[in-house]
Protein backbone atom coordinates (compact mmCIF):
# COMPACT_ATOMS: atom_id res chain seq x y z
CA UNK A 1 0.00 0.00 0.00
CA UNK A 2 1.47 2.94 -0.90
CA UNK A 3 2.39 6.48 1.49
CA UNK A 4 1.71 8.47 -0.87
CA UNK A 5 3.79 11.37 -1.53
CA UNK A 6 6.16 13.06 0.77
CA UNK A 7 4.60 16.31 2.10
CA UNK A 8 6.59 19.28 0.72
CA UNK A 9 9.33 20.66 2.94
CA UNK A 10 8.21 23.94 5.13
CA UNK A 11 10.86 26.67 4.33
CA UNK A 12 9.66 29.02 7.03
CA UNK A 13 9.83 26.03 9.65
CA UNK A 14 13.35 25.17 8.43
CA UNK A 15 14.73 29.16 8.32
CA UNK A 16 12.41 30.78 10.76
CA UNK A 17 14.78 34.22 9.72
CA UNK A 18 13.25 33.61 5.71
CA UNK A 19 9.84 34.03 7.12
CA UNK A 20 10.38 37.69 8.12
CA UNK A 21 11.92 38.78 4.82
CA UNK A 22 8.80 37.76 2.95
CA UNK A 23 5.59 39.97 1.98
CA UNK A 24 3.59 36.66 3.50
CA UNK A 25 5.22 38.07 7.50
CA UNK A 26 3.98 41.48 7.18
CA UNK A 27 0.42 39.72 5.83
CA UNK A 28 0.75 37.68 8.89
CA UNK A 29 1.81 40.90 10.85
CA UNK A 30 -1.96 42.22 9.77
CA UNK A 31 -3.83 39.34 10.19
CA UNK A 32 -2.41 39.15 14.11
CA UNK A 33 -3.45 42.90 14.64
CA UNK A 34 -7.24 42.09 13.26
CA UNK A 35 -7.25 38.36 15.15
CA UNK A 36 -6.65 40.89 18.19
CA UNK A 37 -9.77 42.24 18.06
CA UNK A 38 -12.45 39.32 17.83
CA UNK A 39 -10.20 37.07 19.95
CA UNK A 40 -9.81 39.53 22.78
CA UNK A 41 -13.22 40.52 22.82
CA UNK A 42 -14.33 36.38 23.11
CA UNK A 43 -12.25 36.70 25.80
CA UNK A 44 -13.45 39.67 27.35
CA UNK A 45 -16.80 37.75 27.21
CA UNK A 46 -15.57 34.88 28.78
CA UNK A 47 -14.29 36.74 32.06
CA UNK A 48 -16.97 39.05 32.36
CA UNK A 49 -19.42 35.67 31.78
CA UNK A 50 -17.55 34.19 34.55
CA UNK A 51 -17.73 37.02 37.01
CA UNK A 52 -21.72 37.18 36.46
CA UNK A 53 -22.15 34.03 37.33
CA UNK A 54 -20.27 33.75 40.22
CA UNK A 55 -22.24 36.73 41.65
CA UNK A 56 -24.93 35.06 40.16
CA UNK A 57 -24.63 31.93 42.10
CA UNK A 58 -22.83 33.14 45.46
CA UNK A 59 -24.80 36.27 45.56
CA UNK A 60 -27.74 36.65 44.25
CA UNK A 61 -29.61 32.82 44.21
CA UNK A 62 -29.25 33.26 48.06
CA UNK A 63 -30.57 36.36 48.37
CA UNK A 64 -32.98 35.13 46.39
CA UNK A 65 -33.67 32.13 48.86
CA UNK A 66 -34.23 34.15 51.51
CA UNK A 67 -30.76 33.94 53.13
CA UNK A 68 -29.67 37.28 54.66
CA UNK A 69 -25.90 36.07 53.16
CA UNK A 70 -24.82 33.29 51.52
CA UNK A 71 -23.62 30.32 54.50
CA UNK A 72 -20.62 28.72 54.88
CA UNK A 73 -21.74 25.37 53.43
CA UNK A 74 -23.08 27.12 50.31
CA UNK A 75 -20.01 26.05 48.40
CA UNK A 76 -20.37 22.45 49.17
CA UNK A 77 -23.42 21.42 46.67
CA UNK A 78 -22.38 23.85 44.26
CA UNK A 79 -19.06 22.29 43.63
CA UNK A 80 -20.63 18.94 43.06
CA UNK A 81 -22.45 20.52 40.40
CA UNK A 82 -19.36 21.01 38.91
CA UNK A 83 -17.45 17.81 39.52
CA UNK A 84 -20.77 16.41 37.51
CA UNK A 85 -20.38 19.07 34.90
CA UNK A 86 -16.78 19.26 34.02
CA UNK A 87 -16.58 15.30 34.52
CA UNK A 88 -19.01 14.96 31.58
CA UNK A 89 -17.26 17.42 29.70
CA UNK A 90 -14.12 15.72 29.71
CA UNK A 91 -15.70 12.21 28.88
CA UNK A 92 -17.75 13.27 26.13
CA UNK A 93 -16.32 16.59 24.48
CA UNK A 94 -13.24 16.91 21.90
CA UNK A 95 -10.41 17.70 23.51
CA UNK A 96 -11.02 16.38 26.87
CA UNK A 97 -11.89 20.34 28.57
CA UNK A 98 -8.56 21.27 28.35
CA UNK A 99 -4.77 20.38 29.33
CA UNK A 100 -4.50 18.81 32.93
CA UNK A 101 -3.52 21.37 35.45
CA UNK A 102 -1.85 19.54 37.30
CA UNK A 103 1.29 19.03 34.90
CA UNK A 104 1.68 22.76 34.42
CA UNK A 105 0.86 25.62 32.62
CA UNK A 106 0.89 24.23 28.56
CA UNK A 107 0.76 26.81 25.80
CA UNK A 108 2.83 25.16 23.07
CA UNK A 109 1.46 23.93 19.98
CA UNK A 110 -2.24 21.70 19.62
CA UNK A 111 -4.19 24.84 19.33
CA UNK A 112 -7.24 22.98 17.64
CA UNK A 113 -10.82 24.62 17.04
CA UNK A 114 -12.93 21.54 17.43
CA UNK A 115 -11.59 21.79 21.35
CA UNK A 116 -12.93 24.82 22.29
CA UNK A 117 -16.64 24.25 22.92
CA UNK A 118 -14.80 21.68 25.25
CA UNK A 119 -12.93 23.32 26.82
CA UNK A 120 -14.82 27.22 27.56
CA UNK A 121 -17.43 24.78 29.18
CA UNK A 122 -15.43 22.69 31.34
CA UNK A 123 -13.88 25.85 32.00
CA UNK A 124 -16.63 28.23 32.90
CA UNK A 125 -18.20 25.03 35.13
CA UNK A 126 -15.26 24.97 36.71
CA UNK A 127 -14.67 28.91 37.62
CA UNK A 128 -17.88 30.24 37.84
CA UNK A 129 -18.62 27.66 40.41
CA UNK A 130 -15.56 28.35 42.64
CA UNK A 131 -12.93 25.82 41.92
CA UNK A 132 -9.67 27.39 42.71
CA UNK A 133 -7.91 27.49 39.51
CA UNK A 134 -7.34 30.69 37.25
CA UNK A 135 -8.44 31.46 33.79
CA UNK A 136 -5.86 31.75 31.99
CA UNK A 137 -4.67 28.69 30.81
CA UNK A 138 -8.74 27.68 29.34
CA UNK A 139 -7.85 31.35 27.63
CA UNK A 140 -4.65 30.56 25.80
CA UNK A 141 -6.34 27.61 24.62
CA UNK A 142 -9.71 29.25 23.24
CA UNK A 143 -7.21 32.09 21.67
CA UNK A 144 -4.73 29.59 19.66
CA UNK A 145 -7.76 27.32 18.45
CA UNK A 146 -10.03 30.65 17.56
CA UNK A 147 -6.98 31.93 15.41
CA UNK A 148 -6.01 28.88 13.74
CA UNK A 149 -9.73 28.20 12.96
CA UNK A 150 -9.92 31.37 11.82
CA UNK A 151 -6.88 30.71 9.45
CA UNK A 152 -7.91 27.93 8.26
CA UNK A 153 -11.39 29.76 7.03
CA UNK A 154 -9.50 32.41 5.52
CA UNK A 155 -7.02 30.62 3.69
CA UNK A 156 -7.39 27.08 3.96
CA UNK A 157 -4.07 26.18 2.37
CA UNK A 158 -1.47 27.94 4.56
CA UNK A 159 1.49 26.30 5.19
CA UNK A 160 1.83 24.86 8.77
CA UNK A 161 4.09 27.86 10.37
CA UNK A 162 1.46 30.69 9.74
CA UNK A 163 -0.84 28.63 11.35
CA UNK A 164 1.60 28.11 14.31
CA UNK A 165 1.77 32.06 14.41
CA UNK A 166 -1.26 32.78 14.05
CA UNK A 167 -2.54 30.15 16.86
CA UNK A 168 0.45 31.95 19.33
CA UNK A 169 -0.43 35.60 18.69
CA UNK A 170 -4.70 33.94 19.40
CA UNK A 171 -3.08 32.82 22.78
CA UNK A 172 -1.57 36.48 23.40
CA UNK A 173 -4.42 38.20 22.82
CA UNK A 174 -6.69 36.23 24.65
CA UNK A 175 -4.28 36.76 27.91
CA UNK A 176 -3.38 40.33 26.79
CA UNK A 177 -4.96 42.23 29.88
CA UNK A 178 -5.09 39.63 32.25
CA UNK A 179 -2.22 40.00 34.04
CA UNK A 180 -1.86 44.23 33.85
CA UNK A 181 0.23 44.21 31.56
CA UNK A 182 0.71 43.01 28.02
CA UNK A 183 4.02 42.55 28.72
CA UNK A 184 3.78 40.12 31.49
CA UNK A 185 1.24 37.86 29.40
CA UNK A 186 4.37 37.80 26.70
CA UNK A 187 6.84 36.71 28.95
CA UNK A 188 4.40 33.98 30.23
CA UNK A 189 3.73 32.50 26.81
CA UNK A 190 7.37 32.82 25.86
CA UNK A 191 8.91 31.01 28.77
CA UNK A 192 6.24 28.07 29.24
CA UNK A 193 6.45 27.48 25.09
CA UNK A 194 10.17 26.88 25.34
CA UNK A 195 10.59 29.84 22.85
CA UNK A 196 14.36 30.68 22.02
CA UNK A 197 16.85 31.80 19.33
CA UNK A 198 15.78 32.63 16.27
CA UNK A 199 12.28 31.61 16.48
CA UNK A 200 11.73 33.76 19.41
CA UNK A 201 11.61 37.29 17.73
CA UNK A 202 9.38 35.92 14.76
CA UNK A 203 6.64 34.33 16.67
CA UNK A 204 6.98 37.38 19.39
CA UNK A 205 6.69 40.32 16.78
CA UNK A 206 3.08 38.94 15.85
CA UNK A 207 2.05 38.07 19.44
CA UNK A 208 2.80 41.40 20.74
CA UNK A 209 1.47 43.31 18.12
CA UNK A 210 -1.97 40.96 18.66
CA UNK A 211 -1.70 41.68 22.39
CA UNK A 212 -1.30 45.16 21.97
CA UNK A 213 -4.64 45.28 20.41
CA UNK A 214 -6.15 42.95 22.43
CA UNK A 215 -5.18 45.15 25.82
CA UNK A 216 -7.01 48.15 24.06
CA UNK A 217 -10.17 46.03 23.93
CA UNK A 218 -10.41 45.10 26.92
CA UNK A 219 -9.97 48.53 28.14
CA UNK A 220 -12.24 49.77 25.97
CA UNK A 221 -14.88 47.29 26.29
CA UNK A 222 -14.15 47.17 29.98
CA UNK A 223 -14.86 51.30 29.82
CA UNK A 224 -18.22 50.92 27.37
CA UNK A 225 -19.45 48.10 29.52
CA UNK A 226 -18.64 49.19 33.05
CA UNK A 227 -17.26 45.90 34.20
CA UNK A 228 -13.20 46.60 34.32
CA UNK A 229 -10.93 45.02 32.56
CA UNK A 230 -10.97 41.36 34.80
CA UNK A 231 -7.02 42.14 35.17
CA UNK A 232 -5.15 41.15 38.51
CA UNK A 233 -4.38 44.58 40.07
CA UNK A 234 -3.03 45.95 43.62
CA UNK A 235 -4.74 49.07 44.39
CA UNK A 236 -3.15 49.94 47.59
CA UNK A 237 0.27 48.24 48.29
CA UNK A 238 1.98 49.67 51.47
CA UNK A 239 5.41 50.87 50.89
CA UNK A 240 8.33 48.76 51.18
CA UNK A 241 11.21 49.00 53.39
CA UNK A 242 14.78 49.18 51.52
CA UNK A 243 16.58 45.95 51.29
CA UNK A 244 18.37 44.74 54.45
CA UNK A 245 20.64 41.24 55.26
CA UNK A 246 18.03 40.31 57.43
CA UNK A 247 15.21 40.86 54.77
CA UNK A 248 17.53 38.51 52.57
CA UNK A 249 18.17 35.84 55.00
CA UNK A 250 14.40 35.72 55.13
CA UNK A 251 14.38 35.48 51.55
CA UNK A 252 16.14 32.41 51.32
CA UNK A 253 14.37 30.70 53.54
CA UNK A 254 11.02 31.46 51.56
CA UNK A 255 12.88 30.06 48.52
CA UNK A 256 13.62 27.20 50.43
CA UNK A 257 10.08 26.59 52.28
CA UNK A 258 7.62 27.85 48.78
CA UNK A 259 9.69 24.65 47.12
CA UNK A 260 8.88 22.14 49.38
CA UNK A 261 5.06 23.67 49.53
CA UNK A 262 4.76 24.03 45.93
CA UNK A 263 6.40 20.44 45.15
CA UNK A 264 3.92 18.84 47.87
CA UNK A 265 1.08 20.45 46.09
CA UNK A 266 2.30 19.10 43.09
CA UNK A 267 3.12 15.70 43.71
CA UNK A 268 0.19 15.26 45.76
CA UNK A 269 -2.25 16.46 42.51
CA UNK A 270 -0.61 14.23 39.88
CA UNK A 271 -1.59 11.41 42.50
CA UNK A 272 -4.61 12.38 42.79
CA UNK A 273 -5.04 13.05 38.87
CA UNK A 274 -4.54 9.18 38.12
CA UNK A 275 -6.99 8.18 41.19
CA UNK A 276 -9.54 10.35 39.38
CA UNK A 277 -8.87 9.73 35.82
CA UNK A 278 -10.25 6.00 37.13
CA UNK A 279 -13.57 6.85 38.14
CA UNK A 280 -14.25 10.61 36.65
CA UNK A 281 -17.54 11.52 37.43
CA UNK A 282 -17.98 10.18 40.74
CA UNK A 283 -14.27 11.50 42.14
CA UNK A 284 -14.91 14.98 40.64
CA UNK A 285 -17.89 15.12 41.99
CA UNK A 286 -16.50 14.10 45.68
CA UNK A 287 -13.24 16.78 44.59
CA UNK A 288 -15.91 19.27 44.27
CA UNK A 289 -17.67 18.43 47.16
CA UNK A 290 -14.44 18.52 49.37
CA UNK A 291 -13.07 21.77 47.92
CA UNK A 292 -16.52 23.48 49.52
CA UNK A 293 -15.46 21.94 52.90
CA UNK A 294 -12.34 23.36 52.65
CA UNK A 295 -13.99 26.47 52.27
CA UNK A 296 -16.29 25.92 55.14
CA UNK A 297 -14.02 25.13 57.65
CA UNK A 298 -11.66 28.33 57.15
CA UNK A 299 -15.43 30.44 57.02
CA UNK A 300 -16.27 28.40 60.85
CA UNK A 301 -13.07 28.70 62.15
CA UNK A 302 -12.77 32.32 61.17
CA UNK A 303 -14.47 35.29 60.53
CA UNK A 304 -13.43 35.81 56.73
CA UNK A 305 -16.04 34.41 53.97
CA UNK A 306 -15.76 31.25 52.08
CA UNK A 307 -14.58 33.11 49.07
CA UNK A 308 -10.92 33.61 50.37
CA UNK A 309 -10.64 30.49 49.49
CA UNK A 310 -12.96 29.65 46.61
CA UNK A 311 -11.89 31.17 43.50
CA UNK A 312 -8.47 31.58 41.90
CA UNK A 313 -7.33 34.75 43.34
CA UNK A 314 -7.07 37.35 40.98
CA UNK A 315 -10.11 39.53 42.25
CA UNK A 316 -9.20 38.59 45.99
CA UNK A 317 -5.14 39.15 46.07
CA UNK A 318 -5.55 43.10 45.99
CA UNK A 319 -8.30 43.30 49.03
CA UNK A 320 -6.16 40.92 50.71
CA UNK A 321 -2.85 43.31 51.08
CA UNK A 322 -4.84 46.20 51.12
CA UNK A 323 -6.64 44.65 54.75
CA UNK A 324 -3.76 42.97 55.62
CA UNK A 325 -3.79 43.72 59.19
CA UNK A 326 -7.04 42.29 59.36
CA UNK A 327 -5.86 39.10 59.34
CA UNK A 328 -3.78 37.75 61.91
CA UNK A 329 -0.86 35.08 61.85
CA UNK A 330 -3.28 31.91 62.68
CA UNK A 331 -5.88 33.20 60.15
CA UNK A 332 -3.63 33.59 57.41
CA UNK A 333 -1.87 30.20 58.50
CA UNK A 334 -5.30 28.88 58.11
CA UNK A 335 -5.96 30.28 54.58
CA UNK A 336 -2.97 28.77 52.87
CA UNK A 337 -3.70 25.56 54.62
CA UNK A 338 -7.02 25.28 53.43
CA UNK A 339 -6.38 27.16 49.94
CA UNK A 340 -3.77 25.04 49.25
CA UNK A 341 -6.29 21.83 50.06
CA UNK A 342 -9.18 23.31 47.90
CA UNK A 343 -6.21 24.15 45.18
CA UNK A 344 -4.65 20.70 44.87
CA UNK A 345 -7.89 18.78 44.76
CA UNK A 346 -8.75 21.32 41.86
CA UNK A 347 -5.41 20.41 39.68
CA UNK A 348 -6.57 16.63 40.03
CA UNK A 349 -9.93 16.81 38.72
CA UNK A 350 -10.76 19.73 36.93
CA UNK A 351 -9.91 22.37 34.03
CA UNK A 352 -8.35 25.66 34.72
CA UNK A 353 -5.03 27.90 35.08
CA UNK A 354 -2.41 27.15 37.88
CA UNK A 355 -1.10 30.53 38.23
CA UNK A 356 -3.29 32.93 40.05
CA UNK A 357 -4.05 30.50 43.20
CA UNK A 358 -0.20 29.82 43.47
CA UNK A 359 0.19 34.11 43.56
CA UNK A 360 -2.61 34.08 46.19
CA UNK A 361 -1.29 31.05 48.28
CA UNK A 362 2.47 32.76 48.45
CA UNK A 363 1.25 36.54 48.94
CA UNK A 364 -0.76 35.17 51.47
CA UNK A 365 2.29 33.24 53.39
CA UNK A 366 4.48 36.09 52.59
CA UNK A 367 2.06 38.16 54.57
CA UNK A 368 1.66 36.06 57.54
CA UNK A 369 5.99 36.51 57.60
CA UNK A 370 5.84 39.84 57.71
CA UNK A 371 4.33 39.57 61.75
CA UNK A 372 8.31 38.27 62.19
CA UNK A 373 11.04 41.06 62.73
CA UNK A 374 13.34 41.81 59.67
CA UNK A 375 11.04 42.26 56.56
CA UNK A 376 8.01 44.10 56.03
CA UNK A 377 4.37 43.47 54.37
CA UNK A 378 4.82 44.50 50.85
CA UNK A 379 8.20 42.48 50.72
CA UNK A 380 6.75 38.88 52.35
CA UNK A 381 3.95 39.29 50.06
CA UNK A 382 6.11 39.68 46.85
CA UNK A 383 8.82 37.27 47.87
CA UNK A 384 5.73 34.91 48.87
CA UNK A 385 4.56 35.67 45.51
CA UNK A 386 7.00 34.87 43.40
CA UNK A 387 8.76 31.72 44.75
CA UNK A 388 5.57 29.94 45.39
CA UNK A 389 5.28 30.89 41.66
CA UNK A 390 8.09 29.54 40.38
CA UNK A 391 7.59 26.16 42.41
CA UNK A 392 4.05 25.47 41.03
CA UNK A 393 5.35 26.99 36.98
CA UNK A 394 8.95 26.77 36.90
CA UNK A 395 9.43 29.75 34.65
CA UNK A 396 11.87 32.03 36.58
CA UNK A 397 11.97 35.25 34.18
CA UNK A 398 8.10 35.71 34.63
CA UNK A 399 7.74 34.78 38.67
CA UNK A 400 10.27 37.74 38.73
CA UNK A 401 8.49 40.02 36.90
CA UNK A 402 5.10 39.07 38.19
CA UNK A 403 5.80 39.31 41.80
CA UNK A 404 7.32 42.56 40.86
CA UNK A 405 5.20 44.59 37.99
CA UNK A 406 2.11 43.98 40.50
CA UNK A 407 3.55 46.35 42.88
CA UNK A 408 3.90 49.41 40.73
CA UNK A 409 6.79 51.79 41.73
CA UNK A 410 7.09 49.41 44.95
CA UNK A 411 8.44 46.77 43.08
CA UNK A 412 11.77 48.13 42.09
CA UNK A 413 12.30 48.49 45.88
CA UNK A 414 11.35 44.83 46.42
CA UNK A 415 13.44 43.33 43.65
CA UNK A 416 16.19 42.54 44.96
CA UNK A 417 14.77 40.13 47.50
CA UNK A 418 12.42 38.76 45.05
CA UNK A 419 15.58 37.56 42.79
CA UNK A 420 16.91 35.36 45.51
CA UNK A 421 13.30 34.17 47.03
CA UNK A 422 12.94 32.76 43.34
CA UNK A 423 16.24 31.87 42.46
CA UNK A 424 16.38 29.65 45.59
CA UNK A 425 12.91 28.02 45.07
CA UNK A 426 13.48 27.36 41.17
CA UNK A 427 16.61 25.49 41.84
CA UNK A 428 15.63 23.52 45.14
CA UNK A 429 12.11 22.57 43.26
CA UNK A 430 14.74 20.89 40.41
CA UNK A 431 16.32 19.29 43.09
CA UNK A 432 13.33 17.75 44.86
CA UNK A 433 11.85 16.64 41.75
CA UNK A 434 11.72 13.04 40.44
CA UNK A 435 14.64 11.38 38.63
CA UNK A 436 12.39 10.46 36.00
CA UNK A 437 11.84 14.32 35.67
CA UNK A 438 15.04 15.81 36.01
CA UNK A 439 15.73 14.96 32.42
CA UNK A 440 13.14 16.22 30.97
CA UNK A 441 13.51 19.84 29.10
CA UNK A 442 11.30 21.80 30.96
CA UNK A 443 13.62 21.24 33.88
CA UNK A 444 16.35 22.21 32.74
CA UNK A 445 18.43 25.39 34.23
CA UNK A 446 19.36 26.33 30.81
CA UNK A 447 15.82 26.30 29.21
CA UNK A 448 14.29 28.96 31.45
């Protein structure tokens, strides 16, 4: 039987340089500007979908039966509901809802259009219902299969690399406010795709350019609509003490201590992710179930609601510097006990983004340091930030800059003991990681 012929060779893919000197870049250079728009816009949709119904369901439906506010055990049938929900996404959807959170953040290549009804709903029963991942993973994915099915309806013939492009600057837009910045989302996308030499600057010329328009819409639309712009912001962030050896000492040993946290978390989800994978709609049901206890027992043994830890953290980081002295050292020990619970039963079983729970989780810890002599509020919460970051992603460059840019004029002050915080928990995470592991690119010092 025969192959049939061998499929001609990709020049672009072979010379990623040739690509750029070509009248087809700049063609792809305008096609990334207009993707910006509808992409962006989808996911402005998405979020502000999202937010509605989580006031819809947390808010409003108890109001509505007759409860003065919404009790502690609220959470717990609500995230059964979406055990059932995302578990029957997964089993009967293209595209099984999404990648597995649990492994990491994924945003390189299999950007496919026929998974995206999957995963937006596994995603938005996931969210809206209080599981404690973030959005931005389910977004990368809806923006690189929205552009490459867009491609293909354009032009159905282009060669493989445009649609590579094309499917990365989808995944840049879609993130392009989320994070504050533009700039921030690049970084992300560049570091977790493995990006580097010479293929860097050509897919990153048509990702920021689609970014850059996508940041406009969401400011605009955020503006014409009223709702914001769903992007993680710090309002008030108290100011920072200079840098001092006793400040750095500290750092290390958050480096040291977000590892072994972040690791645990880790290792303890992939376990859990096989357990599940065996029996998927009962086990994400009971996962759903136990995240809302999680939730209730930090609302009983406290006075803070059940959303500190529901949620992944984006809309709930700012308040919680801002009233940091609200919350003493047992309450905040309490919050990243029980968030971390609610966020490692949520990387087993359902769909989501790892990154704004692990920010949440270590700005919370880095808080509850600051009650210690030697380093101050705004610098626990950014070195909390930004190793507990880099233990759950493993992409140094952007744990820096996140745990930094989110601070405004406060983060150049904090920098220097963010550096070491991460530096210290990237390389004892590679050390506590499995053999099997350690081999693997991702791991490797050299590729981040």
């Amino acid at each position: 039987m025969s192959a049939g012929p061998p499929a001609e060779p990709d020049p672009a893919r072979e010379n990623p340089l040739a690509m750029v000197r070509t009248r087809g870049y700049l063609f792809i250079l305008l096609l990334a500007a207009l993707l910006g728009v509808p992409i962006s816009a989808v996911a402005f949709g998405f979020l502000a979908l999202v937010h509605e119904l989580q006031e819809l369901v947390y808010h409003d439906l108890p109001k509505g039966l007759g409860f003065e506010e919404t009790p502690d055990w609220w959470a717990v049938p609500l995230l059964s509901v979406s055990g059932v929900l995302v578990a029957l996404t997964i089993r009967y959807l293209p595209g099984g809802g999404g990648h597995k959170p649990a492994e990491g953040l994924k945003a390189s290549g299999g950007a496919s259009v026929s998974a995206v009804p999957g995963v937006t709903l596994a995603a938005i029963a996931s969210l809206s219902l209080g599981v404690v991942l973030g959005p931005e993973a389910p977004l990368i994915a809806i923006g690189g299969g929205l552009a490459v099915g867009l491609i293909k309806l354009l032009k159905k013939d282009a060669p493989a690399s445009a649609g590579d492009l094309l499917g990365a600057a989808g995944s840049f837009a879609a993130i392009s406010a989320l994070f504050g910045s533009p700039l921030l989302g690049a970084f992300l996308l560049m570091e977790a795709t493995g990006l580097g030499g010479a293929m860097l600057g050509v897919v990153l010329v048509p990702g920021l350019l689609a970014a850059g328009v996508g940041s406009l819409m969401f400011t605009g639309l955020g503006s014409w609509t009223g709702l914001g712009t769903f992007s993680m912001s710090l309002q008030h962030v108290p100011q920072a003490d200079r840098p001092t050896v006793a400040a750095f000492g500290w750092a290390l040993l958050v480096g040291v201590v977000a590892a072994f946290l972040g690791e645990g978390i880790r290792r303890a989800s992939l376990r859990l992710q096989g357990v599940v994978e065996r029996r998927r709609l009962i086990l994400t049901t009971l996962a759903g179930a136990l995240i809302g206890v999680c939730a209730l027992v930090f609302a009983a043994a406290t006075d803070k609601p059940i959303s500190d830890v529901l949620y992944s953290g984006e809309s709930t980081v700012g308040p919680l510097l801002a009233e940091h002295a609200s919350y003493s050292v047992g309450v905040l020990v309490l919050l990243v006990v029980c968030k971390s619970l609610a966020y490692c039963l949520s990387l087993s079983a359902f769909r989501g983004g790892p990154v704004f729970p692990a920010v949440f989780i270590g700005g919370a810890g880095g808080i509850a340091l600051a009650h210690l002599p030697g380093v101050d509020t705004t610098t626990g919460f950014a070195m909390g930030v930004g190793a507990l970051s880099v233990a759950m992603l493993r992409l140094p460059m952007t744990c820096v800059l996140l745990a930094t840019l989110l601070l405004g004029s406060e983060g150049i002050t904090v920098t220097p003991l963010v550096i070491p915080a991460v530096v210290v928990a990237y390389v004892v995470t590679l050390w506590l990681a499995p053999r099997k592991e350690q081999g693997s690119p991702r791991l490797q010092p050299a590729a981040a």
